[in-house]
C-alpha atoms as a PDB file:
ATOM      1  CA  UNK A   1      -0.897   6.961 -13.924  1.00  0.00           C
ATOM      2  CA  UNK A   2       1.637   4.426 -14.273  1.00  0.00           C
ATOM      3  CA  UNK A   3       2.797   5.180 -11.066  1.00  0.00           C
ATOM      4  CA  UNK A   4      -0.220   5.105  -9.285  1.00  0.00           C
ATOM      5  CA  UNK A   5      -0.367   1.424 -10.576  1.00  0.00           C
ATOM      6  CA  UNK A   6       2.555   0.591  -9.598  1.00  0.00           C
ATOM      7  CA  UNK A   7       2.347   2.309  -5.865  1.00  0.00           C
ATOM      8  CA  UNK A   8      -1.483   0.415  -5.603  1.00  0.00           C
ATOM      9  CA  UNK A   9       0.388  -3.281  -6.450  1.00  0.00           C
ATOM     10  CA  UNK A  10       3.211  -2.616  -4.357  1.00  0.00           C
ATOM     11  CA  UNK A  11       1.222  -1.438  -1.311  1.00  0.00           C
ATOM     12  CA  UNK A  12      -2.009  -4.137  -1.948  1.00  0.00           C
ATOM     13  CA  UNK A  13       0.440  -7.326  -1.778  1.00  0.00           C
ATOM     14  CA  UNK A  14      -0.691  -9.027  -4.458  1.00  0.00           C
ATOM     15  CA  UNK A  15       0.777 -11.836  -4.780  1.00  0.00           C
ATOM     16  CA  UNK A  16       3.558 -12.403  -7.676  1.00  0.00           C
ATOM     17  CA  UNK A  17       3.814 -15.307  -9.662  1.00  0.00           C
ATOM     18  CA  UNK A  18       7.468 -16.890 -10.336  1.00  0.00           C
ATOM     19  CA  UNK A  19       8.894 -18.855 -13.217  1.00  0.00           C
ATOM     20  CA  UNK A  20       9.043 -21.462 -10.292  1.00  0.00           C
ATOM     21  CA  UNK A  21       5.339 -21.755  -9.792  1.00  0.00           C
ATOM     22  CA  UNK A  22       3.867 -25.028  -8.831  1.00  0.00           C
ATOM     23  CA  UNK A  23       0.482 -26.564  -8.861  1.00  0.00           C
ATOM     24  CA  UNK A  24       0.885 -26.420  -5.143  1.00  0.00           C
ATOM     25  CA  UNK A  25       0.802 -23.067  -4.766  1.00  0.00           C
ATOM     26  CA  UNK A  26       2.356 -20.162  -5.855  1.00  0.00           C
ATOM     27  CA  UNK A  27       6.523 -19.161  -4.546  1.00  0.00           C
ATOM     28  CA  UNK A  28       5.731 -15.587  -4.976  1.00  0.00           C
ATOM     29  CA  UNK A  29       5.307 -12.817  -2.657  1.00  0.00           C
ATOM     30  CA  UNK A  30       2.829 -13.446  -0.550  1.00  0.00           C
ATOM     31  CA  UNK A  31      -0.364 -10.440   0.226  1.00  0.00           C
ATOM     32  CA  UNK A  32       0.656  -8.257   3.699  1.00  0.00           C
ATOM     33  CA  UNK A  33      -1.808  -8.105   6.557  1.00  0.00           C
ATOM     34  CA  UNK A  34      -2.757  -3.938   7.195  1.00  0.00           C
ATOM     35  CA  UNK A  35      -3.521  -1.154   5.868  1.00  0.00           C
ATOM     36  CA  UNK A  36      -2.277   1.312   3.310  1.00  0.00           C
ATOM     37  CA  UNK A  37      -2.207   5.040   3.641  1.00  0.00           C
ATOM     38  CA  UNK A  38      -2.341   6.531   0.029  1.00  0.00           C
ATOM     39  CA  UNK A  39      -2.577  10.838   0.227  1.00  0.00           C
ATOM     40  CA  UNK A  40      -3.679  13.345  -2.674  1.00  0.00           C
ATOM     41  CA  UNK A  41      -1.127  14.371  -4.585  1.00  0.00           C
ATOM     42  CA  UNK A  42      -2.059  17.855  -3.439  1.00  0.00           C
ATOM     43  CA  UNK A  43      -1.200  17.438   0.035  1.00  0.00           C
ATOM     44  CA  UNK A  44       1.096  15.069  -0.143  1.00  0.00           C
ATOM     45  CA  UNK A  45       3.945  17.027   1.131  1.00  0.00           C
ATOM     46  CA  UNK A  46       2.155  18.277   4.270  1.00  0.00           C
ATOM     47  CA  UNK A  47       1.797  14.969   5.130  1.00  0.00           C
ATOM     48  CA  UNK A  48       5.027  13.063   5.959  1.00  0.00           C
ATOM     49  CA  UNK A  49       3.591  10.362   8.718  1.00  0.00           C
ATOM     50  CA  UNK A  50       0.682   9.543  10.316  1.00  0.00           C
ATOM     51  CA  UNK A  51      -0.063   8.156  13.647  1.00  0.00           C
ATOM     52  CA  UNK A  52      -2.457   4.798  13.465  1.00  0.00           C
ATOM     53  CA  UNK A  53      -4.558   2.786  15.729  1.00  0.00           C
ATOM     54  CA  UNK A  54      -5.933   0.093  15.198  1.00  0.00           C
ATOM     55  CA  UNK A  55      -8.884  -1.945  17.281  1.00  0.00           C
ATOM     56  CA  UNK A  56     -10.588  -4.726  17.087  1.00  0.00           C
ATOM     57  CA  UNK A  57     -11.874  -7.581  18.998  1.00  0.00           C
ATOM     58  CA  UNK A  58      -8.442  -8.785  19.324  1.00  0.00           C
ATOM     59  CA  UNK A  59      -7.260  -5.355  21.619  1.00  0.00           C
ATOM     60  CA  UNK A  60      -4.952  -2.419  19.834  1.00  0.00           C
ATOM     61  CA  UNK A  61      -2.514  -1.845  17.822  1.00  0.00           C
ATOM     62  CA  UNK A  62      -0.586   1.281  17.272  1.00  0.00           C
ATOM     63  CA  UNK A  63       2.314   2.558  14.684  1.00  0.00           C
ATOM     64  CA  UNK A  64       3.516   5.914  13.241  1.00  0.00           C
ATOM     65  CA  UNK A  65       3.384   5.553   9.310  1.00  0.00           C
ATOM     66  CA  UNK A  66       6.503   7.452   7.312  1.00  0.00           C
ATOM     67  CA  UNK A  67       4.334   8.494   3.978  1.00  0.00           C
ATOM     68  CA  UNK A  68       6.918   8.452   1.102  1.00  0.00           C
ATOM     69  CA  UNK A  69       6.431  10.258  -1.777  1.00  0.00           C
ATOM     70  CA  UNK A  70       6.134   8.592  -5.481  1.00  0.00           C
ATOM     71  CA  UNK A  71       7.026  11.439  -8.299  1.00  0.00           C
ATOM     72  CA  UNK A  72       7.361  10.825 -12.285  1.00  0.00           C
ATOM     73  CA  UNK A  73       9.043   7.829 -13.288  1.00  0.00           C
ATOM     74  CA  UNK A  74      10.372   7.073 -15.866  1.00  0.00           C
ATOM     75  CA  UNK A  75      11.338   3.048 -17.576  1.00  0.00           C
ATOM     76  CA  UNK A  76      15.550   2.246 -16.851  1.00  0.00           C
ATOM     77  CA  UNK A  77      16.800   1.048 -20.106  1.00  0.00           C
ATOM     78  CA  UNK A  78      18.936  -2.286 -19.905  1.00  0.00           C
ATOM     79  CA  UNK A  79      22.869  -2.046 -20.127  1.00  0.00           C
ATOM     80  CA  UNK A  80      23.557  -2.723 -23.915  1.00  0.00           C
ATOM     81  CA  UNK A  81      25.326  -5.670 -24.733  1.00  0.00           C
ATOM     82  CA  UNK A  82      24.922 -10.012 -24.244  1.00  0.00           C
ATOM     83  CA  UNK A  83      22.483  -9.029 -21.404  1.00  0.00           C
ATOM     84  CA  UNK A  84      20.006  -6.823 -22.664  1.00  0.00           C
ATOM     85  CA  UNK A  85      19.012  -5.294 -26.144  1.00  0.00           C
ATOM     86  CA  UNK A  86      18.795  -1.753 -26.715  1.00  0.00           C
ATOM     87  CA  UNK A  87      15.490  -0.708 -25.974  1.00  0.00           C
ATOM     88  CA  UNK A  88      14.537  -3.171 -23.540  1.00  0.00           C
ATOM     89  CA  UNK A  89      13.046  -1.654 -19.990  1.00  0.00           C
ATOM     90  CA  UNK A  90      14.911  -3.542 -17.061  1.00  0.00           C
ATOM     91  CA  UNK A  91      13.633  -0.960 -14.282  1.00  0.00           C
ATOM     92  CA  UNK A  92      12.170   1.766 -13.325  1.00  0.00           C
ATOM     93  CA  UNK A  93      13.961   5.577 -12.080  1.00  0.00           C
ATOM     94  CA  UNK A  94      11.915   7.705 -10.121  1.00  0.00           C
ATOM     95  CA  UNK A  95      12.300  11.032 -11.520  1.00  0.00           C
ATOM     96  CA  UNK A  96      12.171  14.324  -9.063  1.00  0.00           C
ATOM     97  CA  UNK A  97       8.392  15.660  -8.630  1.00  0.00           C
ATOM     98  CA  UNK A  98       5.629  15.757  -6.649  1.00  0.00           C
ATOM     99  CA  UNK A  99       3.299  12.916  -6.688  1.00  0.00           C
ATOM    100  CA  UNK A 100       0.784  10.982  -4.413  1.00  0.00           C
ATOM    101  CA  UNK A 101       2.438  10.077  -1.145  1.00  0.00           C
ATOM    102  CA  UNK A 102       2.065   6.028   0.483  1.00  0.00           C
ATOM    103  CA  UNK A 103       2.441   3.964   2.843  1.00  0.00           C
ATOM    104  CA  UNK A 104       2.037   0.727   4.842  1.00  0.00           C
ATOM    105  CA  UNK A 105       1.392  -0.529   8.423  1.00  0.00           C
ATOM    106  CA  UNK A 106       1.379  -3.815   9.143  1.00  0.00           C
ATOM    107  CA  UNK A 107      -1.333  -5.165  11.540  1.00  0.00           C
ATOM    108  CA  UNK A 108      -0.257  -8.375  12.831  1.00  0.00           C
ATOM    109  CA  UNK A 109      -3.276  -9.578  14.456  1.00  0.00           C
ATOM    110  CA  UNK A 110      -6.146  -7.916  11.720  1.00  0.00           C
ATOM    111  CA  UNK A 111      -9.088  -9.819  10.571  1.00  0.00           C
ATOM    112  CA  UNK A 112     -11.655  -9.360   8.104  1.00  0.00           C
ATOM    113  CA  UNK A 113     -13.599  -8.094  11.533  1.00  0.00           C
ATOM    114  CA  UNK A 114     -14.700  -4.452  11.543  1.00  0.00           C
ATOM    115  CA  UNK A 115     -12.247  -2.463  13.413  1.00  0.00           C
ATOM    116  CA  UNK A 116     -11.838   0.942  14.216  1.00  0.00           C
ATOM    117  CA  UNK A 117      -9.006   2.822  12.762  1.00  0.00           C
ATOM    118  CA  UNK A 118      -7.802   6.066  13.962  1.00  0.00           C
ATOM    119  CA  UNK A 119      -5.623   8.505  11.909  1.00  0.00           C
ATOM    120  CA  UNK A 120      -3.880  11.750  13.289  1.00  0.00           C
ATOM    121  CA  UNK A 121      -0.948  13.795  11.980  1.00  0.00           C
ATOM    122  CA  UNK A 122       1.943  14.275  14.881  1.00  0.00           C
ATOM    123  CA  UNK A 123       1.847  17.431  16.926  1.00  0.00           C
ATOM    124  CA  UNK A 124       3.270  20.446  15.012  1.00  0.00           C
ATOM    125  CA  UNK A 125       2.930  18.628  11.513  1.00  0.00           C
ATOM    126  CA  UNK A 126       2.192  20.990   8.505  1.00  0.00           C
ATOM    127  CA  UNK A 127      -1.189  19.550   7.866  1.00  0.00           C
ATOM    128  CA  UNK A 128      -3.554  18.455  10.878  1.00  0.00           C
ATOM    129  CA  UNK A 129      -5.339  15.008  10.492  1.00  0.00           C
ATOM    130  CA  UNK A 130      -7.474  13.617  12.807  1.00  0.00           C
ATOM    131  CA  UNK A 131     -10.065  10.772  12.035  1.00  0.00           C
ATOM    132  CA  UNK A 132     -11.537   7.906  13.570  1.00  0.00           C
ATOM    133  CA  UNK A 133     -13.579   5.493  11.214  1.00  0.00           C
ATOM    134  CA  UNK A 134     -15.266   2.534  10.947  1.00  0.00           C
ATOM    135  CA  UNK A 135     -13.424  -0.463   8.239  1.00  0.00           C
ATOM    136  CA  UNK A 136     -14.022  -3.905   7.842  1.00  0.00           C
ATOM    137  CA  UNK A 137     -10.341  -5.121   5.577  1.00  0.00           C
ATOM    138  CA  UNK A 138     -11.655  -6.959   2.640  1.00  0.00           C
ATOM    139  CA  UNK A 139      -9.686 -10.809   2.240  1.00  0.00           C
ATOM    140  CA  UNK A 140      -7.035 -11.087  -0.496  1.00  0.00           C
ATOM    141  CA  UNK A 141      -6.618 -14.480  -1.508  1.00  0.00           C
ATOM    142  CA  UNK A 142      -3.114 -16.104  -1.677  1.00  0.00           C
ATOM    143  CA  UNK A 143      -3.649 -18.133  -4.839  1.00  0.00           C
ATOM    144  CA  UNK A 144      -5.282 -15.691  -7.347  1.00  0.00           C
ATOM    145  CA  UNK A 145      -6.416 -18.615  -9.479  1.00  0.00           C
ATOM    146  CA  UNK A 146      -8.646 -20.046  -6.559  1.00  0.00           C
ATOM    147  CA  UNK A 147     -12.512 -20.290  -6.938  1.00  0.00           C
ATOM    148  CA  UNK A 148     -12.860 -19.641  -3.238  1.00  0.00           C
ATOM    149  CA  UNK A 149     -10.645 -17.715  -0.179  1.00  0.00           C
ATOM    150  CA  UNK A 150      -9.898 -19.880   2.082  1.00  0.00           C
ATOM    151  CA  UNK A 151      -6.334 -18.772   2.700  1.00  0.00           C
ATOM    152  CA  UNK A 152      -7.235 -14.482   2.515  1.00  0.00           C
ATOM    153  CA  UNK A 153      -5.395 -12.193   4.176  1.00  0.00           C
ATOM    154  CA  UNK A 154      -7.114  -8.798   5.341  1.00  0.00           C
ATOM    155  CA  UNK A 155      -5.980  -5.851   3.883  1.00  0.00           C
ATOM    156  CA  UNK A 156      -7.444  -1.922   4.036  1.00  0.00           C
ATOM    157  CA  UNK A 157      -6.540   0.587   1.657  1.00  0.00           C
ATOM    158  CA  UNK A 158      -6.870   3.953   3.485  1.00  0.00           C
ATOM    159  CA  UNK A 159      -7.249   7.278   1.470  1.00  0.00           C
ATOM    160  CA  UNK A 160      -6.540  11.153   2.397  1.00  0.00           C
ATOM    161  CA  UNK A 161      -7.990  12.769   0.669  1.00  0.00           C
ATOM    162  CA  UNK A 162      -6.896  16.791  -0.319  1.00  0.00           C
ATOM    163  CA  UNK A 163      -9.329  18.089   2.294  1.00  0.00           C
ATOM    164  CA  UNK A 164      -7.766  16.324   5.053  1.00  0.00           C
ATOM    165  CA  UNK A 165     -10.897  13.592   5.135  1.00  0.00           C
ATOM    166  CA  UNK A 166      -9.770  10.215   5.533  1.00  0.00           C
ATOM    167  CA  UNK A 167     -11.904   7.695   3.788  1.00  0.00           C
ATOM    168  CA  UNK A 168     -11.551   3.153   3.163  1.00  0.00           C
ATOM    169  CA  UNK A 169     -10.687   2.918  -0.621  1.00  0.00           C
ATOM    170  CA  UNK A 170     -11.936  -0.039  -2.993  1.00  0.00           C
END
């Protein structure tokens, strides 16, 4: 579970908030514009990439997606010593396993439009995708802490599901 959480933040862009934060705005990481590509843990290996496309008003764009795969993990324990006390987490070790593969495709020119997104699986892969679907990328605001979204940047989370059906997720 932990992973999942971690593989959802990573891939959603949320934005991070530094030590170094102003009232100006935050000098985190700042949200990605695209989509990500989350697959069931079940099929996960039979999956490696997928082909998108991506249309909107604004034309096309296409990309092959590598889809990684995030097993167990595990918290790193901090070097012992002036740095770090015993006990203290400092990272985390991906363990070997199979787990829920990911991914991410940027899409310079998406809006919070509808578009229409087509997934497929490469010629010759071990699992055959092919779907075309209708998503409209919700905004994700740069400053978490605003009352409106001014400044959002679309993103889509994409799901494939153990069946091979590829769904929008949240």
């Amino acid at each position: 579970m932990r992973t999942l959480l971690l593989v959802t933040l990573l891939l959603a862009g949320c934005s991070v908030v530094s030590p170094g934060t102003t009232e100006q705005g935050s000098m985190g990481a700042e949200p990605l514009r695209g989509f990500s590509v989350a697959v069931d843990e079940a099929v996960a290996a039979r999956v490696p990439m997928v082909h998108l496309r991506v249309c909107g008003g604004w034309g096309c764009h296409e990309q092959d997606v590598p889809l990684m795969i995030s097993g167990p993990t595990s918290a790193a324990p901090c070097a012992t010593g002036p740095s770090g006390a015993a006990g203290d987490v400092c990272g985390v070790v991906h363990l070997p396993g199979a787990g829920p593969g990911y991914g991410y495709a940027p899409v310079p020119q998406l809006t919070a439009d509808p578009v229409t997104v087509t997934v497929t699986t490469p010629p010759g892969a071990p699992m055959a995708i092919s779907a075309e679907l209708r998503v409209t990328a919700p905004l994700v605001c740069r400053d978490q802490r605003a009352s409106a979204c001014a400044d959002g940047v679309p993103q889509a989370n994409l799901r494939i599901a153990a069946d091979g059906t590829v769904g929008q997720r949240g």
